[in-house]
C-alpha atoms as a PDB file:
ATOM      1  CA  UNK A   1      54.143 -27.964   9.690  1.00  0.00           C
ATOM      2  CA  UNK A   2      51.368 -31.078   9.944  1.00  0.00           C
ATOM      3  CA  UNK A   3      50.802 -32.617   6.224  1.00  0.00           C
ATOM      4  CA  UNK A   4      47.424 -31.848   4.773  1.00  0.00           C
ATOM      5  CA  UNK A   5      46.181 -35.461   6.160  1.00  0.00           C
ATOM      6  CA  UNK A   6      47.349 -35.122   9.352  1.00  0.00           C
ATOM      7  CA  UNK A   7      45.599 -30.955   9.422  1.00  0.00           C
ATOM      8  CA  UNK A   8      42.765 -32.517  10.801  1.00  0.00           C
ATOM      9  CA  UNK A   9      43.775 -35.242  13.368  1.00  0.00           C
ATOM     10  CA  UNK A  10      43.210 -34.387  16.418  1.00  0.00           C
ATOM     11  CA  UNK A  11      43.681 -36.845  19.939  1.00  0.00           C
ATOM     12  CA  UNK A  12      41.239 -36.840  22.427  1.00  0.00           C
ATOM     13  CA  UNK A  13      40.487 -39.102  25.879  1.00  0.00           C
ATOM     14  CA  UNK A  14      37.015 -40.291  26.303  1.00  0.00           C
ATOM     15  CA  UNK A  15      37.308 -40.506  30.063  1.00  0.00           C
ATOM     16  CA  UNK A  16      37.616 -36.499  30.014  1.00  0.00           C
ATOM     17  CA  UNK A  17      36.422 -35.256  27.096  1.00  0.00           C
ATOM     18  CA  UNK A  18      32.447 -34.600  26.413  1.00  0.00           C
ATOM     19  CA  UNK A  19      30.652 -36.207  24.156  1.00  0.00           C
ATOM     20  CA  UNK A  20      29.379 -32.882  22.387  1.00  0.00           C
ATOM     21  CA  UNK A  21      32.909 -31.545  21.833  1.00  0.00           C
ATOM     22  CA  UNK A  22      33.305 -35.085  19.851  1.00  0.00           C
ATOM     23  CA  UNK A  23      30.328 -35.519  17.873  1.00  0.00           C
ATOM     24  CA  UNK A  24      30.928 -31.280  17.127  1.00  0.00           C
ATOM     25  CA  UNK A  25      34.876 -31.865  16.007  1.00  0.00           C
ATOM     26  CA  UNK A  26      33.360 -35.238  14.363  1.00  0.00           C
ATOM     27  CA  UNK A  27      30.508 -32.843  11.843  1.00  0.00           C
ATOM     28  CA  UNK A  28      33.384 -30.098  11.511  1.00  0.00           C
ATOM     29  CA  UNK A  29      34.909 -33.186   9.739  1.00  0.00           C
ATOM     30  CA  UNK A  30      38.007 -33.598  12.215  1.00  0.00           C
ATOM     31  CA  UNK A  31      39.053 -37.186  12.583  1.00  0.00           C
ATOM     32  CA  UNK A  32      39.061 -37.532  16.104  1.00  0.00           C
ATOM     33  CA  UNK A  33      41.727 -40.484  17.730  1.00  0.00           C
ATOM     34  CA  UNK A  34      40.884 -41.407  21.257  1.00  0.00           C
ATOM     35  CA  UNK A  35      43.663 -41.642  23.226  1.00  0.00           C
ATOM     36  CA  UNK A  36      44.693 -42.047  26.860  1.00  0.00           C
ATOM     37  CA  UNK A  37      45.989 -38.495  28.224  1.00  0.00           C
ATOM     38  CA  UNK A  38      49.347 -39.180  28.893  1.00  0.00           C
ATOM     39  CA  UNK A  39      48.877 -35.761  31.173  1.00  0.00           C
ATOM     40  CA  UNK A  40      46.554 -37.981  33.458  1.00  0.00           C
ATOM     41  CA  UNK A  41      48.798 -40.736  34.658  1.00  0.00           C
ATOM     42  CA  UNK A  42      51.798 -38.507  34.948  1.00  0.00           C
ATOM     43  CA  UNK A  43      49.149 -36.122  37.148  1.00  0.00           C
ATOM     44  CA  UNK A  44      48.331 -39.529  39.235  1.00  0.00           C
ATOM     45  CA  UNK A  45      52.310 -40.135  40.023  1.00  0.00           C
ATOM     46  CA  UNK A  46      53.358 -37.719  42.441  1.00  0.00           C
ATOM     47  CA  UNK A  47      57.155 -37.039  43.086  1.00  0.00           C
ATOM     48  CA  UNK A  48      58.957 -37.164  45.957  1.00  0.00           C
ATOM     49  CA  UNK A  49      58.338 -33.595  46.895  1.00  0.00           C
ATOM     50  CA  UNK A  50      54.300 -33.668  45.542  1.00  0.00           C
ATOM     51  CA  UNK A  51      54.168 -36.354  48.315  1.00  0.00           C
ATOM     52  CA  UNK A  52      56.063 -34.753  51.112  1.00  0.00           C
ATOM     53  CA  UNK A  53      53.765 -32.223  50.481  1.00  0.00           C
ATOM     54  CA  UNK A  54      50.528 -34.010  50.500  1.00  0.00           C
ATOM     55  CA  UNK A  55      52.212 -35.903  53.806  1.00  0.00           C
ATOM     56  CA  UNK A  56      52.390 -32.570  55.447  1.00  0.00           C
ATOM     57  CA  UNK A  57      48.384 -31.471  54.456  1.00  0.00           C
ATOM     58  CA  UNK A  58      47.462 -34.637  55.532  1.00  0.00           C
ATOM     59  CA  UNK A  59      48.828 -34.305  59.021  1.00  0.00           C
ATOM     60  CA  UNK A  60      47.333 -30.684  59.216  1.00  0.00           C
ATOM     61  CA  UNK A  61      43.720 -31.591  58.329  1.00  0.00           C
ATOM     62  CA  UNK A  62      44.075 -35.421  60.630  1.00  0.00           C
ATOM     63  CA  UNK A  63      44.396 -32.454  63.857  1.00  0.00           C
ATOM     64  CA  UNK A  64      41.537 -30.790  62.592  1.00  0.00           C
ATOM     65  CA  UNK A  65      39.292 -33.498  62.099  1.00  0.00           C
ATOM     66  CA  UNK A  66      40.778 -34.364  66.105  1.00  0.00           C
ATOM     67  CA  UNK A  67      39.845 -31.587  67.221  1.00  0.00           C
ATOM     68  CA  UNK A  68      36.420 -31.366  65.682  1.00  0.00           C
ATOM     69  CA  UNK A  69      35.812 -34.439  66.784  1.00  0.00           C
ATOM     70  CA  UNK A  70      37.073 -33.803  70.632  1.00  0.00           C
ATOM     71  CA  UNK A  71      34.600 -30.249  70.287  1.00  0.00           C
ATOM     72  CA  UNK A  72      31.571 -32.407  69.725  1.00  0.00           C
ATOM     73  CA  UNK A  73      32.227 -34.851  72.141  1.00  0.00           C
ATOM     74  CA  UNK A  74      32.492 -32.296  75.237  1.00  0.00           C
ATOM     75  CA  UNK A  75      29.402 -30.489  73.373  1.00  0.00           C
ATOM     76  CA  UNK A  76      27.187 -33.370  73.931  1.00  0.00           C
ATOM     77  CA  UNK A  77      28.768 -34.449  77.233  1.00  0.00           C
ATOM     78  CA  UNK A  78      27.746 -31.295  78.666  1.00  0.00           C
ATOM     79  CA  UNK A  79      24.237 -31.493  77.380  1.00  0.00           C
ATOM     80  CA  UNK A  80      24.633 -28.646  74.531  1.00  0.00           C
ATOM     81  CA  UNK A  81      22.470 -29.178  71.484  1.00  0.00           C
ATOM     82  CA  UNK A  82      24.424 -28.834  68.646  1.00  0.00           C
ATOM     83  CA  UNK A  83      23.221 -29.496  64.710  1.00  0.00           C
ATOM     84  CA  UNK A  84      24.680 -31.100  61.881  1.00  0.00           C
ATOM     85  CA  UNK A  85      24.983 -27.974  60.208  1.00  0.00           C
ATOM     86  CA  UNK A  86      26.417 -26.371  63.250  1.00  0.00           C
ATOM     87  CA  UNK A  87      29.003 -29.118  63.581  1.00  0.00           C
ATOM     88  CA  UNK A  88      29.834 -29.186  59.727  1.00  0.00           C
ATOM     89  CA  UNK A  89      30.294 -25.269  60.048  1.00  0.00           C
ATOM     90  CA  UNK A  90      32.735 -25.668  63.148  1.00  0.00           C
ATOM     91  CA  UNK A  91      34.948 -27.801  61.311  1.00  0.00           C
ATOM     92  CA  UNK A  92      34.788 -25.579  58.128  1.00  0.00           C
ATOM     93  CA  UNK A  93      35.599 -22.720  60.850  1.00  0.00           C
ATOM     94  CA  UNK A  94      39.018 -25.122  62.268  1.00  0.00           C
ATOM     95  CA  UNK A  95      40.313 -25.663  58.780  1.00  0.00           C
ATOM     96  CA  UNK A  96      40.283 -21.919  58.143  1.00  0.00           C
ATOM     97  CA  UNK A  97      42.298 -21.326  61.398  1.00  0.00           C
ATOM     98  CA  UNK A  98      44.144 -23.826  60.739  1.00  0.00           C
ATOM     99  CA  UNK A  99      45.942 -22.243  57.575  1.00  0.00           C
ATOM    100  CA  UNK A 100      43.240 -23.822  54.842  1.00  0.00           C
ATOM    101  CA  UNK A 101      42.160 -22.011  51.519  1.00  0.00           C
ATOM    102  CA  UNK A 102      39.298 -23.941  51.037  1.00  0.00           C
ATOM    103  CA  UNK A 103      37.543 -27.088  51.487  1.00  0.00           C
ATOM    104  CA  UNK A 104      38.053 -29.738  48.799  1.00  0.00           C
ATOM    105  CA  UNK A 105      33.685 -30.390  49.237  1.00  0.00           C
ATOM    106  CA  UNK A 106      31.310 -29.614  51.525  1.00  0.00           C
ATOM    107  CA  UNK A 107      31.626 -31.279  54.909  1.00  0.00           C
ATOM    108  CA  UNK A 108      29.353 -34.297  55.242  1.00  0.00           C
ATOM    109  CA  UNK A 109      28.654 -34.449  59.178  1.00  0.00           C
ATOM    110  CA  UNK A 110      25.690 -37.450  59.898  1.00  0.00           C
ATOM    111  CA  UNK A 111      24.205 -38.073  63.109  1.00  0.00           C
ATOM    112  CA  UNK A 112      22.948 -41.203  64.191  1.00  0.00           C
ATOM    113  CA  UNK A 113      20.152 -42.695  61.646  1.00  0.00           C
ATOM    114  CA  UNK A 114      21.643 -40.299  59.002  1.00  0.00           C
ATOM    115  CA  UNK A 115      24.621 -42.120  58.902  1.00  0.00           C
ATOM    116  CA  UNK A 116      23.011 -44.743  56.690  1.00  0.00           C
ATOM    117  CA  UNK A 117      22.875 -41.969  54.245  1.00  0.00           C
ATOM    118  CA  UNK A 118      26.198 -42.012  52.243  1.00  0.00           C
ATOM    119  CA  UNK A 119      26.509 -38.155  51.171  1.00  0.00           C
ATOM    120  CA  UNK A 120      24.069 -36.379  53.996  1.00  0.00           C
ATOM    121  CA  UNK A 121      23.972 -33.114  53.607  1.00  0.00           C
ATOM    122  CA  UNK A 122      23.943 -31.853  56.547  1.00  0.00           C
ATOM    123  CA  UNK A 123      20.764 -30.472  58.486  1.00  0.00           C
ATOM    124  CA  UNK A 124      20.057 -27.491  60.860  1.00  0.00           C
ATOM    125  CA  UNK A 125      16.975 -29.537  62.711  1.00  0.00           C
ATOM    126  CA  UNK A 126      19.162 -33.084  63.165  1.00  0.00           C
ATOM    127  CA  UNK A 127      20.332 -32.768  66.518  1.00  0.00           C
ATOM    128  CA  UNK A 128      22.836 -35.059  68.091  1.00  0.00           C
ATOM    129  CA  UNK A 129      21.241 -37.274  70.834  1.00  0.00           C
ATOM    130  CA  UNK A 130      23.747 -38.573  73.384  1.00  0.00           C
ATOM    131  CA  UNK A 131      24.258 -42.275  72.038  1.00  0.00           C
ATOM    132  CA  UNK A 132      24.611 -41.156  68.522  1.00  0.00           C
ATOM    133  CA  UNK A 133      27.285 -42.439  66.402  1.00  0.00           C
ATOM    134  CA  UNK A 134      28.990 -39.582  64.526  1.00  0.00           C
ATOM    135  CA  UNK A 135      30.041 -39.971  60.791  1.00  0.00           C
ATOM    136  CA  UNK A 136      32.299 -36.766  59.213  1.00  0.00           C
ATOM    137  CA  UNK A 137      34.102 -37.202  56.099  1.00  0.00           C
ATOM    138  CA  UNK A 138      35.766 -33.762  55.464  1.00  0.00           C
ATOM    139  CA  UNK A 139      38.751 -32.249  53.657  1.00  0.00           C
ATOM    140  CA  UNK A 140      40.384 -29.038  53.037  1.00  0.00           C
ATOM    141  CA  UNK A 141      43.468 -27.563  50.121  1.00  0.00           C
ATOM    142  CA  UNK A 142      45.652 -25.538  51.934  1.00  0.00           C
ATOM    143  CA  UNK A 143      48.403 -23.817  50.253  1.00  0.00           C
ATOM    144  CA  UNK A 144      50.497 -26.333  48.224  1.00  0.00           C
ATOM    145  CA  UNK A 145      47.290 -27.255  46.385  1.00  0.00           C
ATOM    146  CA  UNK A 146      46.617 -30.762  47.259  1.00  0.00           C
ATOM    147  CA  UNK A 147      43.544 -32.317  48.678  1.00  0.00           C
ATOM    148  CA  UNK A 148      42.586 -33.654  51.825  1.00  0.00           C
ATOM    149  CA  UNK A 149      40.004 -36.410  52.621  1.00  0.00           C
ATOM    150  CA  UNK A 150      39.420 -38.232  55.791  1.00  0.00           C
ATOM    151  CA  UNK A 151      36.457 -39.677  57.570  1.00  0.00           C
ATOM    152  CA  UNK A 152      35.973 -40.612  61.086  1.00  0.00           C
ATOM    153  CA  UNK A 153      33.023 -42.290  62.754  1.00  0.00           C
ATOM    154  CA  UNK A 154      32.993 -41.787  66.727  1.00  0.00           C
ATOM    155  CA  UNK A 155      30.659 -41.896  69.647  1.00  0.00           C
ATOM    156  CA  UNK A 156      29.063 -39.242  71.626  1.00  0.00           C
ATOM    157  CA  UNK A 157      27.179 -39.394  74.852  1.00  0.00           C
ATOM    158  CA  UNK A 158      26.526 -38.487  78.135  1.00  0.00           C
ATOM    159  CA  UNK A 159      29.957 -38.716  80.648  1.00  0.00           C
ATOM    160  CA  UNK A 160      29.257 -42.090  81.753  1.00  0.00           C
ATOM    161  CA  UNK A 161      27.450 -43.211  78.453  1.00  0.00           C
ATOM    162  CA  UNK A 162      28.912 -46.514  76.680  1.00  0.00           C
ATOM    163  CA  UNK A 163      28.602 -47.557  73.206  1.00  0.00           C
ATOM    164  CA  UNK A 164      26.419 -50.440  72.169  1.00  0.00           C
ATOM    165  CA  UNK A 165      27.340 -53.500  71.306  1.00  0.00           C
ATOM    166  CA  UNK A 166      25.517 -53.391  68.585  1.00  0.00           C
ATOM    167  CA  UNK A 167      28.056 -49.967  67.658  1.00  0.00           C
ATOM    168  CA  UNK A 168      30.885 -51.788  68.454  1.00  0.00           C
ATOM    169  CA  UNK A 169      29.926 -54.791  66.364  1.00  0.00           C
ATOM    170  CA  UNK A 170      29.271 -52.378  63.048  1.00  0.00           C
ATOM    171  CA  UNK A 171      32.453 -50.064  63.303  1.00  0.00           C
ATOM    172  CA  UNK A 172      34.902 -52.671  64.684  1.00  0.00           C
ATOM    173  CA  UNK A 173      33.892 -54.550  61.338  1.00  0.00           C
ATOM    174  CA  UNK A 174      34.305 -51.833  59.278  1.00  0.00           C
ATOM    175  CA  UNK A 175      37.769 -51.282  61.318  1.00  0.00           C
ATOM    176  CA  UNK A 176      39.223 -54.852  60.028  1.00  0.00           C
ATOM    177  CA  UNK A 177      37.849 -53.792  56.390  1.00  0.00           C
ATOM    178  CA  UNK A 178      40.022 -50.676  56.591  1.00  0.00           C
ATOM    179  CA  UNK A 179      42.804 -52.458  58.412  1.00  0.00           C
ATOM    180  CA  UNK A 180      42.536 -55.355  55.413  1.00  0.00           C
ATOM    181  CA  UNK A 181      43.440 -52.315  52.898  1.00  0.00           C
ATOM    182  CA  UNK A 182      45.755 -50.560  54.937  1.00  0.00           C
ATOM    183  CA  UNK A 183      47.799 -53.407  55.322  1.00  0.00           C
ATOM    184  CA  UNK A 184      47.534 -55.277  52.473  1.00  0.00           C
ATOM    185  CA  UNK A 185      50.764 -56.565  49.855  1.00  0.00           C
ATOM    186  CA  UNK A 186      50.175 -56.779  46.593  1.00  0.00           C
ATOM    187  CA  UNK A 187      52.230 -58.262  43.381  1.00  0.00           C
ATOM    188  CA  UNK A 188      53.222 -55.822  41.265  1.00  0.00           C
ATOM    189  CA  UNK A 189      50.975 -55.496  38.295  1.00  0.00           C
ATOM    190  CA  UNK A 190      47.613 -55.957  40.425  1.00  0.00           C
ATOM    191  CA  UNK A 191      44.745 -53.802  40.120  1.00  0.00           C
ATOM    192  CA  UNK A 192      42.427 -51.330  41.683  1.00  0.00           C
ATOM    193  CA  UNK A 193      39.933 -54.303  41.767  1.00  0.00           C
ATOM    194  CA  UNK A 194      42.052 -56.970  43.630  1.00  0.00           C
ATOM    195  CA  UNK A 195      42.931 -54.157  46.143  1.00  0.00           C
ATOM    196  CA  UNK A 196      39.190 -53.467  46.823  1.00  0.00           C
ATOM    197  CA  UNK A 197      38.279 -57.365  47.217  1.00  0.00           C
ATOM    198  CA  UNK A 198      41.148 -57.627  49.779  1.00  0.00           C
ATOM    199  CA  UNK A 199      40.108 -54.960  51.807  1.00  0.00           C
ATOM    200  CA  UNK A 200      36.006 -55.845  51.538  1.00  0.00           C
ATOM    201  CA  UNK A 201      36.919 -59.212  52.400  1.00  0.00           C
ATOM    202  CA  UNK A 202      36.584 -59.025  56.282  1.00  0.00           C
ATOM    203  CA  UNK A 203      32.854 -57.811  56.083  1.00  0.00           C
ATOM    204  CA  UNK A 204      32.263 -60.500  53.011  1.00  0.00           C
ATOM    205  CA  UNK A 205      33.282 -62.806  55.425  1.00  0.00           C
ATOM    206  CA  UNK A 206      30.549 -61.418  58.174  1.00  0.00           C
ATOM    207  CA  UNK A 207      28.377 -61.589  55.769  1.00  0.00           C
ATOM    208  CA  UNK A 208      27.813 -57.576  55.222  1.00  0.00           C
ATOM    209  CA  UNK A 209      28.964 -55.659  52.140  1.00  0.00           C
ATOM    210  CA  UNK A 210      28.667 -51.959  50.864  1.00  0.00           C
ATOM    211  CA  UNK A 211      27.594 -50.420  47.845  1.00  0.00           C
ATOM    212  CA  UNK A 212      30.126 -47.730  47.074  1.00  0.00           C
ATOM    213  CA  UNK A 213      33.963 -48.212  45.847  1.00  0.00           C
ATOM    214  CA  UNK A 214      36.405 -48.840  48.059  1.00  0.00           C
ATOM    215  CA  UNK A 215      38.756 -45.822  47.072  1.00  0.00           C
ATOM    216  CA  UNK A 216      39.165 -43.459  44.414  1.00  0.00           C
ATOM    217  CA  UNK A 217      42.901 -41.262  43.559  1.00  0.00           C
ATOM    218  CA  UNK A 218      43.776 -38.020  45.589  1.00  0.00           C
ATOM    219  CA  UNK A 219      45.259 -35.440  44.123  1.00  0.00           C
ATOM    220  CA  UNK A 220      44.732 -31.650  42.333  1.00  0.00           C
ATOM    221  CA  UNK A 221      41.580 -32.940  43.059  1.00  0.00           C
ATOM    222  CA  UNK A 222      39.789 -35.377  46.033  1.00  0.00           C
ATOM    223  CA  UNK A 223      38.568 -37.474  43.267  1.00  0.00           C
ATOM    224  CA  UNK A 224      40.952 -38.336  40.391  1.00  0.00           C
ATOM    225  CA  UNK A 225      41.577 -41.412  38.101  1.00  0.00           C
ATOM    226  CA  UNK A 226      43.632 -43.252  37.766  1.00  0.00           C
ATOM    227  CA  UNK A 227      43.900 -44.601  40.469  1.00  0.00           C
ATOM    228  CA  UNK A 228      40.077 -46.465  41.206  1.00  0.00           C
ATOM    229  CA  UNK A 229      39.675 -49.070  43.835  1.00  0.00           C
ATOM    230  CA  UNK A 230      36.529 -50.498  43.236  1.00  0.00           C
ATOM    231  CA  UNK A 231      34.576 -54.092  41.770  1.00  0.00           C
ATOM    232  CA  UNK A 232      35.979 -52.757  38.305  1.00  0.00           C
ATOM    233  CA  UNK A 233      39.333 -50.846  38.304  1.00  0.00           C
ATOM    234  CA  UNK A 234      41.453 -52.817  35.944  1.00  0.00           C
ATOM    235  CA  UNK A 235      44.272 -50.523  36.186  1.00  0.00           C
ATOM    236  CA  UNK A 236      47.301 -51.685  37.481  1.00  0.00           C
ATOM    237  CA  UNK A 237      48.298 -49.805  41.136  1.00  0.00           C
ATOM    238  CA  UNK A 238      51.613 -47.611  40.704  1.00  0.00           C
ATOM    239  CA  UNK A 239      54.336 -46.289  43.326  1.00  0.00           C
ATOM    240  CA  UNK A 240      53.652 -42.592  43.192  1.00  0.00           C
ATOM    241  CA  UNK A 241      49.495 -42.753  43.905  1.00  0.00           C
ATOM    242  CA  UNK A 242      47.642 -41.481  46.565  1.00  0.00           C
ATOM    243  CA  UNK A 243      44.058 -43.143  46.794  1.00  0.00           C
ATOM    244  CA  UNK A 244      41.176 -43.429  49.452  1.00  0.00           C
ATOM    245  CA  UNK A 245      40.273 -46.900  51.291  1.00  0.00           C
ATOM    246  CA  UNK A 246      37.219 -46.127  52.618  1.00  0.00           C
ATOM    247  CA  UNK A 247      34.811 -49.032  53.413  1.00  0.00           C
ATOM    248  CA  UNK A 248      31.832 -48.711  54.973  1.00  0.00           C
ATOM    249  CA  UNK A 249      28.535 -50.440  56.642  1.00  0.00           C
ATOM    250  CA  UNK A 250      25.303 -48.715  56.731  1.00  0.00           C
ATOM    251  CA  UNK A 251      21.909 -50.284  58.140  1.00  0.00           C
ATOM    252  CA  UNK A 252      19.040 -47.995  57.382  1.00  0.00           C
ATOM    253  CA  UNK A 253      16.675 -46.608  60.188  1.00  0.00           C
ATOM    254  CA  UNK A 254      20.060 -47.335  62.447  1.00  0.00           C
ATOM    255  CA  UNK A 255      22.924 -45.261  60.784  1.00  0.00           C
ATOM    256  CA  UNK A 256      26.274 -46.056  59.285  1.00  0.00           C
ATOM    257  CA  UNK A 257      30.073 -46.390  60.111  1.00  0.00           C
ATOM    258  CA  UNK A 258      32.828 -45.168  57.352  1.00  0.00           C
ATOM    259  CA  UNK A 259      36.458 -44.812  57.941  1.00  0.00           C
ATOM    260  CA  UNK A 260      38.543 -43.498  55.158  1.00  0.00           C
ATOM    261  CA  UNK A 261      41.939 -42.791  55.153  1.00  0.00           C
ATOM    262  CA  UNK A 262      44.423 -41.595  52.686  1.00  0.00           C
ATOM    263  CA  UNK A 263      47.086 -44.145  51.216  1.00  0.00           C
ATOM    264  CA  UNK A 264      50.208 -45.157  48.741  1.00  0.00           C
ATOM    265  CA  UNK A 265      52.274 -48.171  47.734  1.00  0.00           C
ATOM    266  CA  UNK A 266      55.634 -48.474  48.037  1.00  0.00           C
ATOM    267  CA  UNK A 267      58.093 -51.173  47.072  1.00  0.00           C
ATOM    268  CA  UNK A 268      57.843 -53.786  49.886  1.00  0.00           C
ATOM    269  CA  UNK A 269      61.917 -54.540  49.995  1.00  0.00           C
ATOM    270  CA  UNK A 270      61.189 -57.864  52.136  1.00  0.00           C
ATOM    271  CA  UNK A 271      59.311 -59.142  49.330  1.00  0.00           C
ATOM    272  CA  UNK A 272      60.989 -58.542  46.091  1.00  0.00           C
ATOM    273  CA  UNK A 273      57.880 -57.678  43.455  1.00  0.00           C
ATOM    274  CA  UNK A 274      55.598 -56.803  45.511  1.00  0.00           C
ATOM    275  CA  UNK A 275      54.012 -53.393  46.933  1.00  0.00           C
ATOM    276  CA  UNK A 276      53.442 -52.739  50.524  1.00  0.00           C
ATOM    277  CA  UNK A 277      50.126 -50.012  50.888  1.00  0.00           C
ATOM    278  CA  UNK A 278      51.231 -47.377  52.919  1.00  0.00           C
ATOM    279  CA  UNK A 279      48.856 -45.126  55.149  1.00  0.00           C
ATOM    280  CA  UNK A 280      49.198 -41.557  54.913  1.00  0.00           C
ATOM    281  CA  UNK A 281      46.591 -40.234  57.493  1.00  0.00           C
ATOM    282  CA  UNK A 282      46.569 -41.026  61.025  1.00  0.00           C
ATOM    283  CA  UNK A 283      43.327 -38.686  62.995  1.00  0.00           C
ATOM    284  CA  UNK A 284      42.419 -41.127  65.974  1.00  0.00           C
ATOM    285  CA  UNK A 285      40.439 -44.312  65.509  1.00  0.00           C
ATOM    286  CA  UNK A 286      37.340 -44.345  68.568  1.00  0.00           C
ATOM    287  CA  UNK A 287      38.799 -46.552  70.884  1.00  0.00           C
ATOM    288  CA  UNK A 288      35.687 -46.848  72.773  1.00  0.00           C
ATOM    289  CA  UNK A 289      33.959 -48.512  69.200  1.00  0.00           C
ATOM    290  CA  UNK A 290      36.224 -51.212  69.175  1.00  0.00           C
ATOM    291  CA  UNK A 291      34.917 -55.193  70.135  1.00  0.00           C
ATOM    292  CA  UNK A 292      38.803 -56.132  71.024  1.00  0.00           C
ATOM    293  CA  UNK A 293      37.301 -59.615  70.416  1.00  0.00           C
ATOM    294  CA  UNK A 294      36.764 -59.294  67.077  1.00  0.00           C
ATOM    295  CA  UNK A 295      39.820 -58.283  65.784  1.00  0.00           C
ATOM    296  CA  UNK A 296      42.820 -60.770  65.194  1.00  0.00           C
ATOM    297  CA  UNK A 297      45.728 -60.432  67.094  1.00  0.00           C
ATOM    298  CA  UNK A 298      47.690 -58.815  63.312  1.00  0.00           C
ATOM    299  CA  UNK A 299      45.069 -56.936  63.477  1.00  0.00           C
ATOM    300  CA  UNK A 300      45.057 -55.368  66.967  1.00  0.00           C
ATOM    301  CA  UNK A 301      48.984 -54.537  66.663  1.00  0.00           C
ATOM    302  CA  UNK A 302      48.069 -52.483  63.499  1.00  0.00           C
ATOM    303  CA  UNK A 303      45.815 -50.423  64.837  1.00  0.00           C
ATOM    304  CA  UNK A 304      47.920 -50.054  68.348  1.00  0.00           C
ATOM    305  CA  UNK A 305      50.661 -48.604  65.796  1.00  0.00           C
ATOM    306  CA  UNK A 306      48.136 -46.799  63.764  1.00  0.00           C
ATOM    307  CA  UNK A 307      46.681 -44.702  66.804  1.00  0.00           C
ATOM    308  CA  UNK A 308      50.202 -44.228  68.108  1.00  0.00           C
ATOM    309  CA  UNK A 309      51.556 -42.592  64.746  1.00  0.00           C
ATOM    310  CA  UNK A 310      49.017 -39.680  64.804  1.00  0.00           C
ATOM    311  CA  UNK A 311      50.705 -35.885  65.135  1.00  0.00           C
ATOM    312  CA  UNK A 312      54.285 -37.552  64.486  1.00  0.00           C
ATOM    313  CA  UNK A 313      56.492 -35.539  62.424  1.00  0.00           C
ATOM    314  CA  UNK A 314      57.376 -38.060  59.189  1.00  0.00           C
ATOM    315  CA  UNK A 315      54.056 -39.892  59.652  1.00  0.00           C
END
């Protein structure tokens, strides 16, 4: 058994624990060590299986999010009127079908100006008006436990309705941002921080920035830690994580773009000590929302392979 001095020692980590369960074990007269949860990073390190697993959710909720996205489009094409909370429920009703428990958090669905809103709740009066962009960020657990998180930003309009170029301009920025992240290598050792300059450095370099992080870890939960991509994460980024890169551009009074998908690292074998980031979730990019002009020619081949990998078994 403990020795009397060690009777009252007891290890707790600050990034979990309340501050009332400290200061009450503190007056009980427990010596309280803080200590990183070893529990935590294991959590954050999925094996093999964990991520075959994850792989498979994620392919199951990028068809949802699809086909969501394809129901709104002929909705609006055909003149139907069709809310926010309407379209939020209709994708909470596709993840059911498709095999879902439950969602991971309530669907976010933003119509035009509303995009500018980072976590609109969605509204039975907002109606989408043909010319609207459309931002949905949406996930789902299904049976192996692990969540799902995805966002997609897309067009809708009448049949022979264009996007702007205005549109164009704000997603297809937001496009090279996520690209930046998607594709980025990275020396072993680096952290969440020098992940989430990489992949803000495209709209830096237009001039545009946004306010949120860049990512945050998937797992148990749609938000977990470690992993954190943001201005601050000083953790170093680990084979075995799943995290969000989700940058953004919102302009208010005009709406916003996001596009988030799901990633790893993995050891980049062409590059000894280095890690290649890996994208797990593949749901269709808006072709229509792209300025091919703006994008590099690295960049266009990424996303030609990105669109192309979406419903394939191993993606």
């Amino acid at each position: 058994g403990p020795t009397p001095d060690k009777a009252r020692r007891v290890a707790l980590d600050p990034a979990s624990t309340p501050v009332a369960v400290l200061d009450a074990l503190e007056a009980a007269g427990v010596t309280v060590l803080q200590l990183a949860s070893p529990i935590v990073k294991a959590k954050a390190l999925k094996t093999g299986p964990e991520l075959a697993a994850m792989k498979s959710a994620f392919r199951r909720a990028d068809a949802v999010v699809a086909g969501a996205q394809a129901w709104l489009e002929a909705r609006v094409a055909e003149g139907a009127a069709v809310s926010e909370r309407a379209f939020a429920d209709e994708v909470e009703r596709r993840f059911l079908a498709a095999g879902a428990t439950h969602l991971s958090f309530k669907v976010i669905a933003a119509f035009g100006e509303h995009g500018a809103i980072v976590h609109h709740l969605p509204s039975a009066e907002a109606i989408a008006r043909p010319g609207d962009l459309v931002l949905l960020d949406t996930g789902c657990y299904f049976d192996e436990g692990f969540a799902t998180d995805l966002t997609r930003t897309f067009f809708v309009g009448a049949p022979d309705q264009a996007p702007t170029a205005a549109q164009q301009r704000m997603y297809t920025l937001v496009l090279k941002s996520a690209v930046a992240g998607m594709s980025a290598r990275i020396p072993r050792g680096a952290v969440g921080a020098q992940l989430d300059g990489i992949t803000r450095a495209p709209l830096w370099q237009a001039g545009e920035d946004f306010l949120h992080g860049t990512g945050h870890g998937v797992g148990i939960n749609v938000h977990e830690a470690p992993p954190g991509i943001n201005k601050r994460a000083a953790l170093a980024l680990e084979e075995g994580q799943v995290f969000s890169i989700e940058p953004g551009l919102y302009k208010e009074g005009v709406g916003g773009v996001r596009i988030e998908n799901l990633c790893t690292v993995e050891a980049d074998p062409a590059h000894p000590g280095f890690l290649q980031v890996v994208p797990l979730t593949f749901a269709p990019l808006d072709a229509r929302l792209i300025d091919r002009a703006l994008l590099t020619d690295e960049e266009y081949k990424f996303v030609q392979g990105f669109q192309g990998r979406f419903g394939r078994e191993g993606a």
